[in-house]
N, C-alpha and C. Protein backbone atom coordinates (compact mmCIF):
# COMPACT_ATOMS: atom_id res chain seq x y z
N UNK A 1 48.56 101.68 146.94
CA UNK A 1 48.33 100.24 147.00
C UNK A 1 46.92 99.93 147.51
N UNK A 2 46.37 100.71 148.14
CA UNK A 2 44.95 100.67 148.76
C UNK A 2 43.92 100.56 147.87
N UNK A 3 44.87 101.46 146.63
CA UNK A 3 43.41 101.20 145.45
C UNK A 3 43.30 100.26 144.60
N UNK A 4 44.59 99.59 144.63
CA UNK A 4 45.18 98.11 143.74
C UNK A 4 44.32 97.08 144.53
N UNK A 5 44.70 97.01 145.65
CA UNK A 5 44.87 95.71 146.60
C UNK A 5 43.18 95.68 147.70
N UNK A 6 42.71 94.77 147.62
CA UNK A 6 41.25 94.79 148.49
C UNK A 6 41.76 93.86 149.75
N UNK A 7 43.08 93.14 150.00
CA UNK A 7 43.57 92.51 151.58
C UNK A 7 44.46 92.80 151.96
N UNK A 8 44.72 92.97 153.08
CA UNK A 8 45.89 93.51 153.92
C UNK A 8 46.36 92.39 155.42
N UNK A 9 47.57 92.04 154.65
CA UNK A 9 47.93 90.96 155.94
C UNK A 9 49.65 92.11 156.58
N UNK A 10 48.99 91.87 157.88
CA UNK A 10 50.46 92.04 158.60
C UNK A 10 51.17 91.23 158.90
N UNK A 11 52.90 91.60 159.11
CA UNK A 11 53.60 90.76 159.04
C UNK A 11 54.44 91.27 160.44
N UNK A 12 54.88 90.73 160.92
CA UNK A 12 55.84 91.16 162.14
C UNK A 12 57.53 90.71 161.78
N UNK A 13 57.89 91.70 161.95
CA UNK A 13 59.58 91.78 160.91
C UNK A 13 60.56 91.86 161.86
N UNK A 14 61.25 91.23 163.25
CA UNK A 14 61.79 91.33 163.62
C UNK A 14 63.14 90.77 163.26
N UNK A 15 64.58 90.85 163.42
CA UNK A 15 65.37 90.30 162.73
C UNK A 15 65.45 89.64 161.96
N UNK A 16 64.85 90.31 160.71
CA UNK A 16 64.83 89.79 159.37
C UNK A 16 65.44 90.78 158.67
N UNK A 17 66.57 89.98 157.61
CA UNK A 17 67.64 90.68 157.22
C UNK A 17 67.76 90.93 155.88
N UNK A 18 68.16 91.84 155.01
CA UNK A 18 67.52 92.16 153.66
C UNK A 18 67.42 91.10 152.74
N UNK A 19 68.53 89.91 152.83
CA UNK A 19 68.26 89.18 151.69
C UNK A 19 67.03 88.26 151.77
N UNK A 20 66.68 87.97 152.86
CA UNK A 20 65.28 87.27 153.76
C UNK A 20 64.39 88.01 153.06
N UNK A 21 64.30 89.47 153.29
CA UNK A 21 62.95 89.88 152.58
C UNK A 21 62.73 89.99 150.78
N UNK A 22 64.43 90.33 150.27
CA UNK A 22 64.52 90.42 148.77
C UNK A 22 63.78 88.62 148.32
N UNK A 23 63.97 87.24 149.46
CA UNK A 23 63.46 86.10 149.06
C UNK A 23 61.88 86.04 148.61
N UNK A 24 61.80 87.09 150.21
CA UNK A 24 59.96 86.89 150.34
C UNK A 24 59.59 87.80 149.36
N UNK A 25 59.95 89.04 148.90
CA UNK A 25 59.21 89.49 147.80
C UNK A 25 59.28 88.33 146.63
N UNK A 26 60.24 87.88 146.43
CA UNK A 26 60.32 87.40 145.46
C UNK A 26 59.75 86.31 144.81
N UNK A 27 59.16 85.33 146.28
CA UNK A 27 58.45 84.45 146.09
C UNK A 27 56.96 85.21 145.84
N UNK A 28 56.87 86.04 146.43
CA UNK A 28 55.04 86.78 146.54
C UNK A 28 54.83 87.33 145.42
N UNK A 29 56.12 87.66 144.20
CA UNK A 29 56.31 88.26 143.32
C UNK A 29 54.50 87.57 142.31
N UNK A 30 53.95 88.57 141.55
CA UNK A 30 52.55 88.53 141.12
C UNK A 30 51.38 88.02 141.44
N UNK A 31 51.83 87.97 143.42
CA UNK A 31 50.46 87.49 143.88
C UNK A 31 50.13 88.54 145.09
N UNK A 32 51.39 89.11 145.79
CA UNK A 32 51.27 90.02 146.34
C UNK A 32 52.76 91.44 146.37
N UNK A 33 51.88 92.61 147.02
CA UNK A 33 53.33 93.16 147.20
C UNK A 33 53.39 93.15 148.61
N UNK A 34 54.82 93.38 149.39
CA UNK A 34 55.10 93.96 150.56
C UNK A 34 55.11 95.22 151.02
N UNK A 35 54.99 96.12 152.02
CA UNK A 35 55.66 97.22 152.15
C UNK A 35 55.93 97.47 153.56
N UNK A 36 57.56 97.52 153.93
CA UNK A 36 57.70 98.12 155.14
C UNK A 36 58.44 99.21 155.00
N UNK A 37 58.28 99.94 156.28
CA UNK A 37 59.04 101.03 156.41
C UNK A 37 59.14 101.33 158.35
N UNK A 38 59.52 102.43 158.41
CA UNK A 38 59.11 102.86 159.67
C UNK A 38 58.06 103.30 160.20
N UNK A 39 57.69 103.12 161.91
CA UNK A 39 56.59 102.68 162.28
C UNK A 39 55.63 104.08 162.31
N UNK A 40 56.64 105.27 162.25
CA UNK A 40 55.83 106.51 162.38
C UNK A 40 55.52 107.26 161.27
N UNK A 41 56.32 106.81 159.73
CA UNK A 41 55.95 106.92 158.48
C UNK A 41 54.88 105.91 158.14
N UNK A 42 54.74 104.44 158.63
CA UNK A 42 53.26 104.05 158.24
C UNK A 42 52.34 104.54 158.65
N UNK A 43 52.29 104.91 160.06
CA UNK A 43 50.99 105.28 160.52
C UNK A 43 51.14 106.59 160.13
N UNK A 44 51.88 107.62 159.41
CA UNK A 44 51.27 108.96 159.00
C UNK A 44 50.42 108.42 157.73
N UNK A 45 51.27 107.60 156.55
CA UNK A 45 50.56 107.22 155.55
C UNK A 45 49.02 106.84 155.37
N UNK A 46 49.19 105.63 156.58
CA UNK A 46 47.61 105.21 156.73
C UNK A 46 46.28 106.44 156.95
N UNK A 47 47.22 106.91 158.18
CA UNK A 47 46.03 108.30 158.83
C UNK A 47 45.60 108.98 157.71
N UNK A 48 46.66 109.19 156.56
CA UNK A 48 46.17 110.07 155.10
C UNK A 48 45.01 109.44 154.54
N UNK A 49 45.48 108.25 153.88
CA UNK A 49 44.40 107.18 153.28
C UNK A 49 43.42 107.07 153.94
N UNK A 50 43.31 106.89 155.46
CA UNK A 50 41.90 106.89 156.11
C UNK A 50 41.08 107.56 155.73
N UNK A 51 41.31 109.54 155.31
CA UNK A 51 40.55 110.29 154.89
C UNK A 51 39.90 109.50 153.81
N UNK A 52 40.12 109.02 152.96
CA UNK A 52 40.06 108.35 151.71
C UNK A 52 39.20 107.20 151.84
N UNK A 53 39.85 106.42 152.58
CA UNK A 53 39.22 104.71 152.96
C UNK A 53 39.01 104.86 154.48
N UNK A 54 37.81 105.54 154.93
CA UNK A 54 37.81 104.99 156.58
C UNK A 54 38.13 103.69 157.54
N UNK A 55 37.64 102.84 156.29
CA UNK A 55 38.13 101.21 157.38
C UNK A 55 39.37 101.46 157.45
N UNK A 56 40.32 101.88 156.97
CA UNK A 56 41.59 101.64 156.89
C UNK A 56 42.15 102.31 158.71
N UNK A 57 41.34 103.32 158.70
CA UNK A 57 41.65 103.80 160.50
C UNK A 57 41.56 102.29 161.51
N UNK A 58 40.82 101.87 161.01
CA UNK A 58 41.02 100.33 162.01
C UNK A 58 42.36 99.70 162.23
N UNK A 59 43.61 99.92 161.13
CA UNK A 59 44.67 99.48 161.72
C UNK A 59 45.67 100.24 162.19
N UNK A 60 44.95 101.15 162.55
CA UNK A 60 46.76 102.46 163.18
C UNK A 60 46.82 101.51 164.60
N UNK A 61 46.28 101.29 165.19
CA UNK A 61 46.45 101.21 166.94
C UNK A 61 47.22 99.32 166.78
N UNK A 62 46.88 98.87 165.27
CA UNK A 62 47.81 97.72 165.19
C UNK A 62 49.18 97.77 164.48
N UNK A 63 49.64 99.04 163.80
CA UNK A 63 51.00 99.24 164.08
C UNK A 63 51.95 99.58 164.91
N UNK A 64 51.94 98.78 165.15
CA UNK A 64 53.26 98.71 166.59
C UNK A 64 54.32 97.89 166.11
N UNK A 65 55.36 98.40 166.68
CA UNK A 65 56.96 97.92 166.58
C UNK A 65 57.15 97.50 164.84
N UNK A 66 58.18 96.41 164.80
CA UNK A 66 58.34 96.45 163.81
C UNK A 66 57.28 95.45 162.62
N UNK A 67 56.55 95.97 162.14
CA UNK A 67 55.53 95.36 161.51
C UNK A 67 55.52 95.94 159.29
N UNK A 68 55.25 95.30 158.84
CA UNK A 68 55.27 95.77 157.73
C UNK A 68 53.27 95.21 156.77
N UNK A 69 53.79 95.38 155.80
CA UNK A 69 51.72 95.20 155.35
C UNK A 69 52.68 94.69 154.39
N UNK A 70 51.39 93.59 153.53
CA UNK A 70 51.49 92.85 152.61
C UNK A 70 50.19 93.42 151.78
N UNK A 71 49.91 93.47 150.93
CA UNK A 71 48.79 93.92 149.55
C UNK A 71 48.74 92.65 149.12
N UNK A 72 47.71 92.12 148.70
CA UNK A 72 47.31 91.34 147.96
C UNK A 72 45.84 91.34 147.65
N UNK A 73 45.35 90.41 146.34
CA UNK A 73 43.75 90.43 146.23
C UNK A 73 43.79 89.15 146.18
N UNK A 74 44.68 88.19 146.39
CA UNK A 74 44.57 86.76 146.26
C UNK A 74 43.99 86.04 147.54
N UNK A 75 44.08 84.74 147.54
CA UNK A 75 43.94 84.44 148.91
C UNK A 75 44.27 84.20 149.93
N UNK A 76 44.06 84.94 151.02
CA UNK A 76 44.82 85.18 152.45
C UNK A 76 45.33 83.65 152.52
N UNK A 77 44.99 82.55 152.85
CA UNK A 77 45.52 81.46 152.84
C UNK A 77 46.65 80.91 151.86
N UNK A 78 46.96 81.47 150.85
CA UNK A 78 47.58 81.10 149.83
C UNK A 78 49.00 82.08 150.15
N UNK A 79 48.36 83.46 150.41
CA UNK A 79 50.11 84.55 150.61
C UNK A 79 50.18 84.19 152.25
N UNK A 80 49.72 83.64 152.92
CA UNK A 80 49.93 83.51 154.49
C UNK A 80 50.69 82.27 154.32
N UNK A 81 50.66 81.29 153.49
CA UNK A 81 51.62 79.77 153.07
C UNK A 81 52.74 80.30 152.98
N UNK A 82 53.17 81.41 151.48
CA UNK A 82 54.14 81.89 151.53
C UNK A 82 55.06 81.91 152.25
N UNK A 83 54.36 82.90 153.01
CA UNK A 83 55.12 84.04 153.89
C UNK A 83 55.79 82.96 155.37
N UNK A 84 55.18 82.09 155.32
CA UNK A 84 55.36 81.25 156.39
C UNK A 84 56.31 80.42 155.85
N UNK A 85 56.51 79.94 154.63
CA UNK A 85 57.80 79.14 154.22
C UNK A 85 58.61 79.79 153.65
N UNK A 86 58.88 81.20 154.06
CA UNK A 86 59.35 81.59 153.96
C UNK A 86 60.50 82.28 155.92
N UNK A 87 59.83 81.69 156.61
CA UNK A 87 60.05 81.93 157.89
C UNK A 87 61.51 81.39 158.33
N UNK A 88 62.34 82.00 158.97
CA UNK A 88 63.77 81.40 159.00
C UNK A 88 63.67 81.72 160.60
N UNK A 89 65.11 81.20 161.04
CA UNK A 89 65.01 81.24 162.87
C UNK A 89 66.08 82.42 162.41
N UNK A 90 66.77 83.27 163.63
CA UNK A 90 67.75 84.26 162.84
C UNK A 90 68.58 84.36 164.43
N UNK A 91 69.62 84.76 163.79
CA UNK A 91 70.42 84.45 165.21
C UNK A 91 70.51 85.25 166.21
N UNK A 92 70.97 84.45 167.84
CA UNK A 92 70.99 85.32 168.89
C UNK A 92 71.64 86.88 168.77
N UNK A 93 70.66 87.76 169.23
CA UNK A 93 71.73 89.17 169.23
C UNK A 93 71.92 89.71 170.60
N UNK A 94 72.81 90.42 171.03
CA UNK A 94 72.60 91.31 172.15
C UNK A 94 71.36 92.27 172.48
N UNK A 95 70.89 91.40 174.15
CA UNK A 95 69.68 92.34 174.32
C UNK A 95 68.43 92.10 173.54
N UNK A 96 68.58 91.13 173.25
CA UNK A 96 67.21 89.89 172.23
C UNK A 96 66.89 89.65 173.24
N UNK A 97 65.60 89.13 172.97
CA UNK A 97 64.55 88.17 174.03
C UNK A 97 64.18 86.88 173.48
N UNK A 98 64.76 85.80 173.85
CA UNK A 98 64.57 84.43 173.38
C UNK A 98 63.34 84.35 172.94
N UNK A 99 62.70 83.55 172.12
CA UNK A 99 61.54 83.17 171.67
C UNK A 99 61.24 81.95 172.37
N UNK A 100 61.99 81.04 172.93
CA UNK A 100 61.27 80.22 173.94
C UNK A 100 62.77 79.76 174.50
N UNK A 101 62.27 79.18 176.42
CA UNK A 101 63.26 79.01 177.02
C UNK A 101 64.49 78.18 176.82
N UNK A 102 65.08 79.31 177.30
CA UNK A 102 66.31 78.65 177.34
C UNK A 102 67.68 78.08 178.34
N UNK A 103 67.60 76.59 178.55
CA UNK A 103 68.09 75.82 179.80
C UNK A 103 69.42 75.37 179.65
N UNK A 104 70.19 75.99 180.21
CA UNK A 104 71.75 75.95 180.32
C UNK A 104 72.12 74.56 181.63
N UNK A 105 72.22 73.60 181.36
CA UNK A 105 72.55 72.49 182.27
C UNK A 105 73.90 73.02 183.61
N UNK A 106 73.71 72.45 184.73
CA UNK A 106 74.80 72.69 185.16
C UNK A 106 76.07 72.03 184.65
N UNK A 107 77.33 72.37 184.81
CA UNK A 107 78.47 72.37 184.31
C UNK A 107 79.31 71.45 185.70
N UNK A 108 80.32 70.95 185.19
CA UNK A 108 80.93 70.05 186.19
C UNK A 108 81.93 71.24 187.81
């Protein structure tokens, strides 16, 4: 995809659930692709390609947790719209960390 694609947007994929992403490909469908996987199979991939494309070493130390890459040659503003209306809230799980506070009133 490195040799297809001249932009690379990251995405941060936390409880997002397959049919969520089968949407977002689907909307990005002939403007960009996605690709996630696991965090220690991307960064072997990249480290390869670096031999290849040195800039590309610039993003190992920004894969962390769960993150996936987007390919595109279009414009970052245009697949970043997407991907953003494409954004859903997803529900509480065990051992989650709220995304902003949360105030439980006292009770009688």
């Amino acid at each position: 995809m490195v040799d297809t694609y001249s932009r690379i947007i990251f995405v941060h994929a936390d409880n997002v659930g397959s049919l969520q992403f089968a949407e977002v490909r689907q909307a990005l469908r002939g403007k960009a692709e996605m690709c996630m996987g696991k965090k220690t199979i991307m960064r072997r991939v990249v480290a390869a390609k670096a031999k290849t494309h040195p800039e590309l070493a610039q993003i190992l130390p920004l894969l962390r947790g769960n993150v996936g890459l987007v390919f595109t040659n279009e414009d970052l503003t245009e697949v970043r719209d997407i991907l953003r209306a494409n954004k859903k809230e997803a529900p509480a799980k065990a051992g989650a960390i709220a995304p902003s506070d949360v105030i439980v009133p006292a009770g009688p």
